[in-house]
Protein backbone atom coordinates (compact mmCIF):
# COMPACT_ATOMS: atom_id res chain seq x y z
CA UNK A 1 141.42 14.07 -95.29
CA UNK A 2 141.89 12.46 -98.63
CA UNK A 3 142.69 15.03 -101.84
CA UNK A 4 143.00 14.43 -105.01
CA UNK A 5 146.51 15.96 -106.49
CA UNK A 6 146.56 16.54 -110.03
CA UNK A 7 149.36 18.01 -112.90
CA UNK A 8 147.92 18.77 -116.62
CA UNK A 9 149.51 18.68 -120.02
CA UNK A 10 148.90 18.55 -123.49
CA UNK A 11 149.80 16.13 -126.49
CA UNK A 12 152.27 18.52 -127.43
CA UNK A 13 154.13 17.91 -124.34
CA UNK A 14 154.00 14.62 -124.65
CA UNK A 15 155.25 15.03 -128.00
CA UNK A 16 158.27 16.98 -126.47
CA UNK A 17 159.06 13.79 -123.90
CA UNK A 18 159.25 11.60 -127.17
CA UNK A 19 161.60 14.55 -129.20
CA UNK A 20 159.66 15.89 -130.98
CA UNK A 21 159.85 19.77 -130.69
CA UNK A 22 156.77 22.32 -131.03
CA UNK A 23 156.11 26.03 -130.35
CA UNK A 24 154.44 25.01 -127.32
CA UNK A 25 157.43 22.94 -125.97
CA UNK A 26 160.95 22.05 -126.71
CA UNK A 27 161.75 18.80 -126.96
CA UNK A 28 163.21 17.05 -123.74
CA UNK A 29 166.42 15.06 -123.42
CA UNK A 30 166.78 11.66 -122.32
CA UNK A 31 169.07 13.82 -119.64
CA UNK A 32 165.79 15.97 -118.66
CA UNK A 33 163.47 12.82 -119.01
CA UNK A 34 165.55 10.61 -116.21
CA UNK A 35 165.78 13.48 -114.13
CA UNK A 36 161.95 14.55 -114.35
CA UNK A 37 160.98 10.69 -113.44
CA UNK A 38 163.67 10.79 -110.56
CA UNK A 39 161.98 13.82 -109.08
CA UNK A 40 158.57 12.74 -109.11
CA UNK A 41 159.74 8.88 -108.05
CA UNK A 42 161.67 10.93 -104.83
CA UNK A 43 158.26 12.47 -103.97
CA UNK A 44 156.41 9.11 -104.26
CA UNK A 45 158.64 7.20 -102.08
CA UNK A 46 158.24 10.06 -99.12
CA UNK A 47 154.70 10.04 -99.73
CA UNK A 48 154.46 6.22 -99.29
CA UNK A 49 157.30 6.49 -96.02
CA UNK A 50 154.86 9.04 -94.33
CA UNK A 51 151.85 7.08 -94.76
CA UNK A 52 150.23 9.71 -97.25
CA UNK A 53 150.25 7.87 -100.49
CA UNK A 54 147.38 5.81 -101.16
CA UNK A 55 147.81 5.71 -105.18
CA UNK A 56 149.29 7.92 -108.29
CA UNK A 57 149.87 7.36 -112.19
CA UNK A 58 150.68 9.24 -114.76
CA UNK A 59 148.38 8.90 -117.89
CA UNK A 60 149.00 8.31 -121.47
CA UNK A 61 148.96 11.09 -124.25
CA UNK A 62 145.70 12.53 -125.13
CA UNK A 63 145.64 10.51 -128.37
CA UNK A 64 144.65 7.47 -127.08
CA UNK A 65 141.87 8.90 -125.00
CA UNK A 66 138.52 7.50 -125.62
CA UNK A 67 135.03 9.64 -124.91
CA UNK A 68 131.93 8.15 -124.60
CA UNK A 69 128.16 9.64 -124.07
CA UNK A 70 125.12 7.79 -124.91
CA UNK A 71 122.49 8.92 -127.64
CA UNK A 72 118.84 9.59 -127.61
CA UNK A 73 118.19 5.70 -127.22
CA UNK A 74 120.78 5.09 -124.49
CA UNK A 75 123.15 3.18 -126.67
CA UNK A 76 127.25 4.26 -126.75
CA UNK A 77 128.60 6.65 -128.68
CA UNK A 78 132.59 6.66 -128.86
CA UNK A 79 134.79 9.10 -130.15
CA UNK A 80 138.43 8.04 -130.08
CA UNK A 81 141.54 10.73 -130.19
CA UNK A 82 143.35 12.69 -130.91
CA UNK A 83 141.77 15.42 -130.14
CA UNK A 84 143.44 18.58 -131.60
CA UNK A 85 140.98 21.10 -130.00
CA UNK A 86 141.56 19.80 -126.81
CA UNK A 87 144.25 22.00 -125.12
CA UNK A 88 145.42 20.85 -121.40
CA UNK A 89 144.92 17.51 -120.11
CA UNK A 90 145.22 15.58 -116.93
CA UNK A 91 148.64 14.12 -117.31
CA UNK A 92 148.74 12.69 -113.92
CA UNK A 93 147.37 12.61 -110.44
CA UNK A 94 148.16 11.11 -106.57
CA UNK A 95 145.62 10.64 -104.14
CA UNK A 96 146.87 11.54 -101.02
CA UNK A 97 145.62 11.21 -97.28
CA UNK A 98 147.21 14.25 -95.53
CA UNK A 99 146.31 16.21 -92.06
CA UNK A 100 145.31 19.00 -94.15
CA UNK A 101 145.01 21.37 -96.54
CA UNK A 102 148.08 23.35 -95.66
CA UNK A 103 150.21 20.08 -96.00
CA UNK A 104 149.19 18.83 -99.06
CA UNK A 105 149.14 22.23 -100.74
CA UNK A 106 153.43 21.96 -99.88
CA UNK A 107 153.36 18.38 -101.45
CA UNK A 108 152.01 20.20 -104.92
CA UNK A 109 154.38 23.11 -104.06
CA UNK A 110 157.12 20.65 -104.74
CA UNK A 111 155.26 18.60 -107.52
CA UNK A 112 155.16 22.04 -109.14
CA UNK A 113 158.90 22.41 -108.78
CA UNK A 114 159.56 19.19 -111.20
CA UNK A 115 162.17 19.84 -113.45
CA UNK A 116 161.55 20.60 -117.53
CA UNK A 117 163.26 21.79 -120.34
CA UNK A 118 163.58 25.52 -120.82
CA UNK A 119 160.59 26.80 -121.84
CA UNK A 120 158.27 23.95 -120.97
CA UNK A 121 154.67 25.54 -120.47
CA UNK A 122 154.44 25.42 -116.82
CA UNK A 123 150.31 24.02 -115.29
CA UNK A 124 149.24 24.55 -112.01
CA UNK A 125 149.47 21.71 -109.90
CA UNK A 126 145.28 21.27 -108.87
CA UNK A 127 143.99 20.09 -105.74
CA UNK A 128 140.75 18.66 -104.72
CA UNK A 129 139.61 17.54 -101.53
CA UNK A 130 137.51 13.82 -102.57
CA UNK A 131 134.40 13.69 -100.53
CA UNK A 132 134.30 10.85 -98.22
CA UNK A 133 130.60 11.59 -97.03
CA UNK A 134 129.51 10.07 -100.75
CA UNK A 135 128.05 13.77 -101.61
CA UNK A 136 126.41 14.66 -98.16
CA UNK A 137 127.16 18.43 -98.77
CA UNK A 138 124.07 17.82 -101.50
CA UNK A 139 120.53 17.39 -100.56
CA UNK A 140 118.25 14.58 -101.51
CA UNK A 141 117.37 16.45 -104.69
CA UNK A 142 121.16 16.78 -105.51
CA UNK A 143 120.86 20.69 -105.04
CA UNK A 144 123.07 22.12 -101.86
């Protein structure tokens, strides 16, 4: 089964990562930032040795994210960051191909155990199955 493994933050922690300081994070060493990317590049390589990495990327800050709905008339509307009322963020995500639930819930056991600063805000580490069957848990009307 394929699942979609996901870690949150917030501009302020990237802030941190780059030095700067905040009450919602203190600011991270180069020490802390080589050891952090170490950590997560261990976990990648066993995920691609086992066979269960398919693909994963971390994501830039919040402030360059770009939302986009359409108006009345169909036609773009884009509102570029930062976004200062925006509070967690997905920072980052694998999608994995694992036996099951009980397996990949260890592999974000260990993603949560990535190390930080003291005092870092700590996320959950979210997991969601993708649905192969293209949505066939929905009926033709799109209600289940």
């Amino acid at each position: 089964m394929k699942y979609l493994v996901m870690v949150q933050g917030a501009q302020a922690d990237y802030d941190a990562m780059n030095g700067k300081a905040s009450d919602h994070c203190p600011a991270w060493s180069e020490e802390e930032l080589r050891a952090m990317f170490a950590y997560m590049s261990a976990i990648n390589d066993d995920l691609a040795e086992t066979g269960e990495f398919i693909d994963g990327q971390g994501l830039v800050e919040p402030g360059r994210t770009r939302f986009v709905t359409a108006d009345a008339e169909g036609r773009p509307v884009v509102t570029d960051g930062p976004y200062e009322q925006t509070q967690e963020v997905l920072a980052g995500y694998w999608v994995l191909d694992c036996a099951n639930l009980e397996r990949v819930t260890e592999i974000a056991a260990r993603v949560a155990q990535c190390p930080a600063p003291a005092g870092s805000p700590v996320y959950p580490v979210v997991i969601r199955p993708i649905d192969e069957a293209g949505g066939s848990e929905l009926g033709a009307d799109g209600n289940g």
